[in-house]
PDB file of N, CA and C in Angstrom:
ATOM      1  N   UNK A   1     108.954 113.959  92.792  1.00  0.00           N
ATOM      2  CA  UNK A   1     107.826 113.336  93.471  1.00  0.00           C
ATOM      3  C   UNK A   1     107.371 112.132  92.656  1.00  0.00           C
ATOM      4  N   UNK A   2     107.022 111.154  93.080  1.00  0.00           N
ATOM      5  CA  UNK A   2     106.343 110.200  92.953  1.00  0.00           C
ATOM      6  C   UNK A   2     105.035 109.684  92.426  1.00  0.00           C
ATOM      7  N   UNK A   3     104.619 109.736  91.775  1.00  0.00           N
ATOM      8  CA  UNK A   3     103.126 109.755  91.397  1.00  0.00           C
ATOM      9  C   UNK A   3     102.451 108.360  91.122  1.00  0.00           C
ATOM     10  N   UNK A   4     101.374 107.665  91.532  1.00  0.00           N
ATOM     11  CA  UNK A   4     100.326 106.648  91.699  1.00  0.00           C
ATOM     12  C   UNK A   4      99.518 107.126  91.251  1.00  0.00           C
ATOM     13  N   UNK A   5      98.984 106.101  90.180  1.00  0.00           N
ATOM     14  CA  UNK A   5      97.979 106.525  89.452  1.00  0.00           C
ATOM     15  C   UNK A   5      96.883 105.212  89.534  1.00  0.00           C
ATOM     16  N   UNK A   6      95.689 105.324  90.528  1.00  0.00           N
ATOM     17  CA  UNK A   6      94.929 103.911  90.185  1.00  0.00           C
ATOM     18  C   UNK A   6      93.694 104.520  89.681  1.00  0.00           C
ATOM     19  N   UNK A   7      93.729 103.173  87.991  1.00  0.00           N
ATOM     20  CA  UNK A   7      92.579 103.431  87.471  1.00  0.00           C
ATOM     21  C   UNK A   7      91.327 102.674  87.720  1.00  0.00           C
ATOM     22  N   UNK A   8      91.290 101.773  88.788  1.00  0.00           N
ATOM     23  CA  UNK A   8      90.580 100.856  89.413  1.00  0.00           C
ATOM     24  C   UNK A   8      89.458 101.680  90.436  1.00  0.00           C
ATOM     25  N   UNK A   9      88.205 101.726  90.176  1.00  0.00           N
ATOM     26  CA  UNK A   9      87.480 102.406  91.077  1.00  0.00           C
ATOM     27  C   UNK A   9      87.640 101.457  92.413  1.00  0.00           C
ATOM     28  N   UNK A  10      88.016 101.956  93.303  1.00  0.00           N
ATOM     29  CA  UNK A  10      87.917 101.023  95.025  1.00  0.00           C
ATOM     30  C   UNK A  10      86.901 100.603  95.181  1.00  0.00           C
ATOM     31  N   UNK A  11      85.458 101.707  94.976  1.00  0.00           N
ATOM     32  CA  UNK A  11      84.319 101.050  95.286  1.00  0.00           C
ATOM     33  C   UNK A  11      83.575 100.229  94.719  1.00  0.00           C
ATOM     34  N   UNK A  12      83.502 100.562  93.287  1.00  0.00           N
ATOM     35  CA  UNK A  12      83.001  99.355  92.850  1.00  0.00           C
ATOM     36  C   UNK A  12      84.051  98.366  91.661  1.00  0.00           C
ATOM     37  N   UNK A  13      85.056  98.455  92.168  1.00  0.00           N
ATOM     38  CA  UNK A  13      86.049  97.394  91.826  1.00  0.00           C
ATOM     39  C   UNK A  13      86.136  97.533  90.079  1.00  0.00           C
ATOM     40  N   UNK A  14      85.641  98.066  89.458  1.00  0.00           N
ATOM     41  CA  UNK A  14      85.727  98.574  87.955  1.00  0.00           C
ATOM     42  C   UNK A  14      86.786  98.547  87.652  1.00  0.00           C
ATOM     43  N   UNK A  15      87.321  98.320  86.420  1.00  0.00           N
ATOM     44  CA  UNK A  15      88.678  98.667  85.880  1.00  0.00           C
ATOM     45  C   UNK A  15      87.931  99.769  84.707  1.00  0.00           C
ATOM     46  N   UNK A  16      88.727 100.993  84.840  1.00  0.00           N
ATOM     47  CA  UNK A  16      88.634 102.388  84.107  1.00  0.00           C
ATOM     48  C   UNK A  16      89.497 102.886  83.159  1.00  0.00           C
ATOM     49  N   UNK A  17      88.720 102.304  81.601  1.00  0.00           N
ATOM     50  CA  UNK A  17      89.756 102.105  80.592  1.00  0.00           C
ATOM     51  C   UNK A  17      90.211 103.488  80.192  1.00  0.00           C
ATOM     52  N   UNK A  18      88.800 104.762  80.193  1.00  0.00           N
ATOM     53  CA  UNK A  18      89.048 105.665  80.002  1.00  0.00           C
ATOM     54  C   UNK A  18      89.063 106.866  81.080  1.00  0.00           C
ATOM     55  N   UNK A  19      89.959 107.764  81.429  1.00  0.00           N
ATOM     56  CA  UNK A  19      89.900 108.513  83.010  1.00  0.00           C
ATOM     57  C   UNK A  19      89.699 109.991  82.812  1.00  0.00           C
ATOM     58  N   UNK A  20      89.431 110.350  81.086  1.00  0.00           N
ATOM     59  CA  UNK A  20      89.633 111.704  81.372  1.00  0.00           C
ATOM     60  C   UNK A  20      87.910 111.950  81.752  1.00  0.00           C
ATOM     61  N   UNK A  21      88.522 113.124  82.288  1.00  0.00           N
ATOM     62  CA  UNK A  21      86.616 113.686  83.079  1.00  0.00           C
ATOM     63  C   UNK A  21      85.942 112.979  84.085  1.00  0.00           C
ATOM     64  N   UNK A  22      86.666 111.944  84.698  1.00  0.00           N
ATOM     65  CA  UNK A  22      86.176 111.003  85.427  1.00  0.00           C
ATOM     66  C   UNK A  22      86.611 111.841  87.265  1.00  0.00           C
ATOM     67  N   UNK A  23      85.780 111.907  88.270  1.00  0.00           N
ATOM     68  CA  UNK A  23      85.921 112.532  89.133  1.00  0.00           C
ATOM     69  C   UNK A  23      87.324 111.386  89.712  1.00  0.00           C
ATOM     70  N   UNK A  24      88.014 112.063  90.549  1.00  0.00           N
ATOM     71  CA  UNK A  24      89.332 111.553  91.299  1.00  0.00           C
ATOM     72  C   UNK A  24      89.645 112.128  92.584  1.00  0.00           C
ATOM     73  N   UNK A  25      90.433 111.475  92.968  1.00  0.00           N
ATOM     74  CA  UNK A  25      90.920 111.849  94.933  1.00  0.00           C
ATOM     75  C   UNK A  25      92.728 112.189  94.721  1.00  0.00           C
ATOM     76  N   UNK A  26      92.908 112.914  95.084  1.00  0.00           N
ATOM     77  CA  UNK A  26      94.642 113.331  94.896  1.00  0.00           C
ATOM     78  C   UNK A  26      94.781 113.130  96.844  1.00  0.00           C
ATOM     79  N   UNK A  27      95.791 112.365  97.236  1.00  0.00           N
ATOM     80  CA  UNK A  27      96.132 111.939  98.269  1.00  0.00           C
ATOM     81  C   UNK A  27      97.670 112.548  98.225  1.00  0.00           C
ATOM     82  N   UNK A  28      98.218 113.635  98.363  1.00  0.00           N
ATOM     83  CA  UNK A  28      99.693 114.021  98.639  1.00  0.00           C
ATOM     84  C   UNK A  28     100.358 113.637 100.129  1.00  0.00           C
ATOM     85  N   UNK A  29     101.651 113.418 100.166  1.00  0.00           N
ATOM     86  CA  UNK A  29     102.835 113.403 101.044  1.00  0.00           C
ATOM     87  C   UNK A  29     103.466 114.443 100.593  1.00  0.00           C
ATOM     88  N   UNK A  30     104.931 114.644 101.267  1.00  0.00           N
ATOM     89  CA  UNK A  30     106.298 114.949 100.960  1.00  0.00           C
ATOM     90  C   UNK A  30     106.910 114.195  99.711  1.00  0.00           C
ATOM     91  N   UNK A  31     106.745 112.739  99.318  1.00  0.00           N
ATOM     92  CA  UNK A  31     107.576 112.267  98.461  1.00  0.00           C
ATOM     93  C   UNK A  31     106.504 111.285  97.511  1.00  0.00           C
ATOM     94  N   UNK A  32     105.153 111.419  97.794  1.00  0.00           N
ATOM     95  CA  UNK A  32     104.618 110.453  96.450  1.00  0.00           C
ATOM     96  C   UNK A  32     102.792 111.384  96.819  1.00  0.00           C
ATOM     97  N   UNK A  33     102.489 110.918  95.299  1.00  0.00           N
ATOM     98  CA  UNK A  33     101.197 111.340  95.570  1.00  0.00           C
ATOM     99  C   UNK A  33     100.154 110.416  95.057  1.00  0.00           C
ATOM    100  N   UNK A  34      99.388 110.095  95.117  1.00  0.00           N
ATOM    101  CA  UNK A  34      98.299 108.931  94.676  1.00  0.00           C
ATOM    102  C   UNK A  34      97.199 109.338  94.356  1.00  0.00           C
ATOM    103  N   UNK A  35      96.751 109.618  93.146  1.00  0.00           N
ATOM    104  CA  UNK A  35      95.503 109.663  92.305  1.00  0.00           C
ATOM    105  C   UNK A  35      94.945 108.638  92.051  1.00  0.00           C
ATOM    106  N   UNK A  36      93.378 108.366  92.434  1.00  0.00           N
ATOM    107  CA  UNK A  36      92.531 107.738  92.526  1.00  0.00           C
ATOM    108  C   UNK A  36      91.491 108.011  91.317  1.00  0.00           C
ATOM    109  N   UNK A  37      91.022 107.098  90.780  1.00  0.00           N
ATOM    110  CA  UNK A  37      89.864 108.151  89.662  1.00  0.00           C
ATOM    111  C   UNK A  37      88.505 106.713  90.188  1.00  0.00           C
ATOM    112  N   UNK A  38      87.406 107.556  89.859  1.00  0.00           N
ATOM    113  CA  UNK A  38      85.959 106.634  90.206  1.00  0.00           C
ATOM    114  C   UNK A  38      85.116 106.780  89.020  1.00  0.00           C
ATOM    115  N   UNK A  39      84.085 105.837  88.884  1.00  0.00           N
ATOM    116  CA  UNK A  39      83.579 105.716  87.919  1.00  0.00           C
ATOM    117  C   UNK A  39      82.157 106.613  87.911  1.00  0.00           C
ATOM    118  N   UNK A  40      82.100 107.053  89.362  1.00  0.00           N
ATOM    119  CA  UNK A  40      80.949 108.076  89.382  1.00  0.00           C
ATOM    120  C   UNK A  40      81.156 108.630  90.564  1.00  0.00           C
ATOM    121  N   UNK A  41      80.701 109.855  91.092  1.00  0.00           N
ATOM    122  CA  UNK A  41      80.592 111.200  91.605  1.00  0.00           C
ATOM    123  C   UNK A  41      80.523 110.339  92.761  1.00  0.00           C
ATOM    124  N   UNK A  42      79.208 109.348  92.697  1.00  0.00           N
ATOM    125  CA  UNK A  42      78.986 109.136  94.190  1.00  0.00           C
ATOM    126  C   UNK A  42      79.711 107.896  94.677  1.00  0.00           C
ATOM    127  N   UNK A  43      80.426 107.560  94.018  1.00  0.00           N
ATOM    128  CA  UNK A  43      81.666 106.417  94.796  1.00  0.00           C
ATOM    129  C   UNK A  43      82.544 107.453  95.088  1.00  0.00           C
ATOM    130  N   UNK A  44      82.694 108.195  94.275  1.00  0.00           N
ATOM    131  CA  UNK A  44      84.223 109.209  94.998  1.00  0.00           C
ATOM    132  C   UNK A  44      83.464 109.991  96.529  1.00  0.00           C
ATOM    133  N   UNK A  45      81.917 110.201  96.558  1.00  0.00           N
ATOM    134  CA  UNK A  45      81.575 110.617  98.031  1.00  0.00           C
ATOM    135  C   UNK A  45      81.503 109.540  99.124  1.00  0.00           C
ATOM    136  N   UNK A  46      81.316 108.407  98.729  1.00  0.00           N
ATOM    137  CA  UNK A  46      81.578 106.982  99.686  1.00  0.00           C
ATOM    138  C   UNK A  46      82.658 107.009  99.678  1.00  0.00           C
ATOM    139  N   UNK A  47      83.709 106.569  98.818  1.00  0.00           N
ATOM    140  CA  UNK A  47      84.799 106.383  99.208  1.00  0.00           C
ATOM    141  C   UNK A  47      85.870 107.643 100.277  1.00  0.00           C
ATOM    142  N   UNK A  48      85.237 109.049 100.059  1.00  0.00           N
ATOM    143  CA  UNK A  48      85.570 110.064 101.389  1.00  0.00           C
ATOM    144  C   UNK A  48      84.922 109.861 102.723  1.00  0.00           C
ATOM    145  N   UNK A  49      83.884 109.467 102.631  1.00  0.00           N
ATOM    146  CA  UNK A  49      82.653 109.375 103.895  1.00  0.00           C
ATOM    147  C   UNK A  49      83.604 107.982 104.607  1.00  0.00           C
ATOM    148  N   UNK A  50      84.079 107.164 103.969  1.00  0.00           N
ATOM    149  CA  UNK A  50      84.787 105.994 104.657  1.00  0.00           C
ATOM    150  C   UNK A  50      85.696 106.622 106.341  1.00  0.00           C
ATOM    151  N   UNK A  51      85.587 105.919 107.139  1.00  0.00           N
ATOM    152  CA  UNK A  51      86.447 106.298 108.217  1.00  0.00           C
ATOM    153  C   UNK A  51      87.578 105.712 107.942  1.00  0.00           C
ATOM    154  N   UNK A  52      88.504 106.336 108.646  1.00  0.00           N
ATOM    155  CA  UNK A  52      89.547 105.752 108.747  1.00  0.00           C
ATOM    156  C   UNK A  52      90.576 106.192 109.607  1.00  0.00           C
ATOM    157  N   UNK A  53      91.265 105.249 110.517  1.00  0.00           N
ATOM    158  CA  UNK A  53      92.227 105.056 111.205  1.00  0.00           C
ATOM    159  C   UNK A  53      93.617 106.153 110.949  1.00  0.00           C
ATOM    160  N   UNK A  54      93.634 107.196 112.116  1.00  0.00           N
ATOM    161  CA  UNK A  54      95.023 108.071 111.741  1.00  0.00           C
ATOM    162  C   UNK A  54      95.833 107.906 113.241  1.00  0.00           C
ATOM    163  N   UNK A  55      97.327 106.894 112.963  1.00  0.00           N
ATOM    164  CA  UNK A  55      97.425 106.777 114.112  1.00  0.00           C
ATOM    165  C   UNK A  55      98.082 107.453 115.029  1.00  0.00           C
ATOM    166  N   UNK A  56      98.157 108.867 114.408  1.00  0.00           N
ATOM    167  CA  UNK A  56      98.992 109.743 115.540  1.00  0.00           C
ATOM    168  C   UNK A  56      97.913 110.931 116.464  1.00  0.00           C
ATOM    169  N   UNK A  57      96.418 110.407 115.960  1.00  0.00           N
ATOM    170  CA  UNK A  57      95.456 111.367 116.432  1.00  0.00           C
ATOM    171  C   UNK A  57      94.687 110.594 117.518  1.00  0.00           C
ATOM    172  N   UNK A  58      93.615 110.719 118.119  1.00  0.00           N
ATOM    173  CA  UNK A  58      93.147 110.135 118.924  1.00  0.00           C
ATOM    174  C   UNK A  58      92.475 109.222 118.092  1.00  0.00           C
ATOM    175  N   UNK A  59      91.487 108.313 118.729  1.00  0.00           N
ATOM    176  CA  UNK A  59      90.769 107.460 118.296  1.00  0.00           C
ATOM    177  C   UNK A  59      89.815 106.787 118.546  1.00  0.00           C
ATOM    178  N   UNK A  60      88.987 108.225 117.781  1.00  0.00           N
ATOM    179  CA  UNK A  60      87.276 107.713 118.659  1.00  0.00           C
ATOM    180  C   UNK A  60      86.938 106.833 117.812  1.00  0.00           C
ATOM    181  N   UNK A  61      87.204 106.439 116.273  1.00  0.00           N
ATOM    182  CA  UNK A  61      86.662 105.153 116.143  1.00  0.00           C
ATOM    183  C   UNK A  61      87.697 104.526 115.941  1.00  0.00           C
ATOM    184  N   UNK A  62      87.515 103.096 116.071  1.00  0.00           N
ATOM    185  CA  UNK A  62      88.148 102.108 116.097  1.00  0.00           C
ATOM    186  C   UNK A  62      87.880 100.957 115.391  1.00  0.00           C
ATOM    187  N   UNK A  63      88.586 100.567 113.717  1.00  0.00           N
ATOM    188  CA  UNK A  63      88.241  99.590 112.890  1.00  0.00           C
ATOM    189  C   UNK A  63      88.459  98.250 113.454  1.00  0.00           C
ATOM    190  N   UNK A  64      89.421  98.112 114.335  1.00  0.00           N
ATOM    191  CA  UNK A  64      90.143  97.328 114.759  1.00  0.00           C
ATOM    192  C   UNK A  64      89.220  96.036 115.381  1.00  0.00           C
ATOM    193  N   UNK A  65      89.269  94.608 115.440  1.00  0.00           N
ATOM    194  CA  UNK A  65      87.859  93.973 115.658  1.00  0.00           C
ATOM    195  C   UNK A  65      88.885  92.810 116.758  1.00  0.00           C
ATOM    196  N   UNK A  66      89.713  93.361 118.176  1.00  0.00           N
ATOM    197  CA  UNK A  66      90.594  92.545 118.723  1.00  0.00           C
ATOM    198  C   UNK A  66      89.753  91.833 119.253  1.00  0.00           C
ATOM    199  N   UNK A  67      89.966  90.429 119.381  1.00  0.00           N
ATOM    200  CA  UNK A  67      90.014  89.234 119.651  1.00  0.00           C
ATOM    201  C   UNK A  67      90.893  88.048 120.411  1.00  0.00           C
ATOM    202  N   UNK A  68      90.733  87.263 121.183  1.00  0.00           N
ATOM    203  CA  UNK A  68      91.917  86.499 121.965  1.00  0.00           C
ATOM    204  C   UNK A  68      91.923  84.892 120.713  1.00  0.00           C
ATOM    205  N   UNK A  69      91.164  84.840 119.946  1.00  0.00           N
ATOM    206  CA  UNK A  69      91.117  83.968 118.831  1.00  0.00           C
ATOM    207  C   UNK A  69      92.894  83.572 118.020  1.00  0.00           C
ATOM    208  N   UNK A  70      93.283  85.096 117.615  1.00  0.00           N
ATOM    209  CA  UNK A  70      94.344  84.517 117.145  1.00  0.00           C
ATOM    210  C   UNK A  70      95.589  84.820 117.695  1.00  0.00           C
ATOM    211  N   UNK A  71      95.608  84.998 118.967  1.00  0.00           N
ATOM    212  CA  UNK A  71      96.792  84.691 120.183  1.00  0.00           C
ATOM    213  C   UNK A  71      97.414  83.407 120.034  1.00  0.00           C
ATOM    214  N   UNK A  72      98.494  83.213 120.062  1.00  0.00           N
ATOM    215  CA  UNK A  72      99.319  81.811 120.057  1.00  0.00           C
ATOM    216  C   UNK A  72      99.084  82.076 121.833  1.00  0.00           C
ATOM    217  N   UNK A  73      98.728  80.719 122.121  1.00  0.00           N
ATOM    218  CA  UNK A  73      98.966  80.366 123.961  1.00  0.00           C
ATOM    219  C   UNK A  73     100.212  79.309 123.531  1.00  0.00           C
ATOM    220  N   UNK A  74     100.939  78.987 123.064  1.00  0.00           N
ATOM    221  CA  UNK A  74     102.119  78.123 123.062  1.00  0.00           C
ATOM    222  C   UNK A  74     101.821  77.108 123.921  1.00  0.00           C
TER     223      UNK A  74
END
């Protein structure tokens, strides 16, 4: 297996020199897994509370912001 390791909090964009004891998100597949670490408790609960797009399920929300703006009309 594969392993990803980001020491970069997502939410508040931190670089995280040191990670032990630091709360984290383990994201598994079949072939890689991605550990996340945050610089506090409550970015790792924002960063779960985030929605997000799964596209083999339905889709009551929708990030998506379509527009006829960047259509080529040739």
């Amino acid at each position: 297996m594969f392993n990803i390791v980001c020491r970069t909090d997502p939410i508040s964009g931190k670089d995280l020199s040191s990670i032990t004891g630091l709360p984290n998100v383990i994201h598994r597949s079949d072939e890689t897994s991605v550990t996340i670490y945050f610089e506090s408790e409550n970015n790792r609960h924002a960063y779960l509370e985030m929605p997000v797009e799964h596209p083999t399920s339905e889709h009551s929300v929708n990030l998506d912001n379509p527009t006829d703006e960047m259509i080529d009309e040739g």
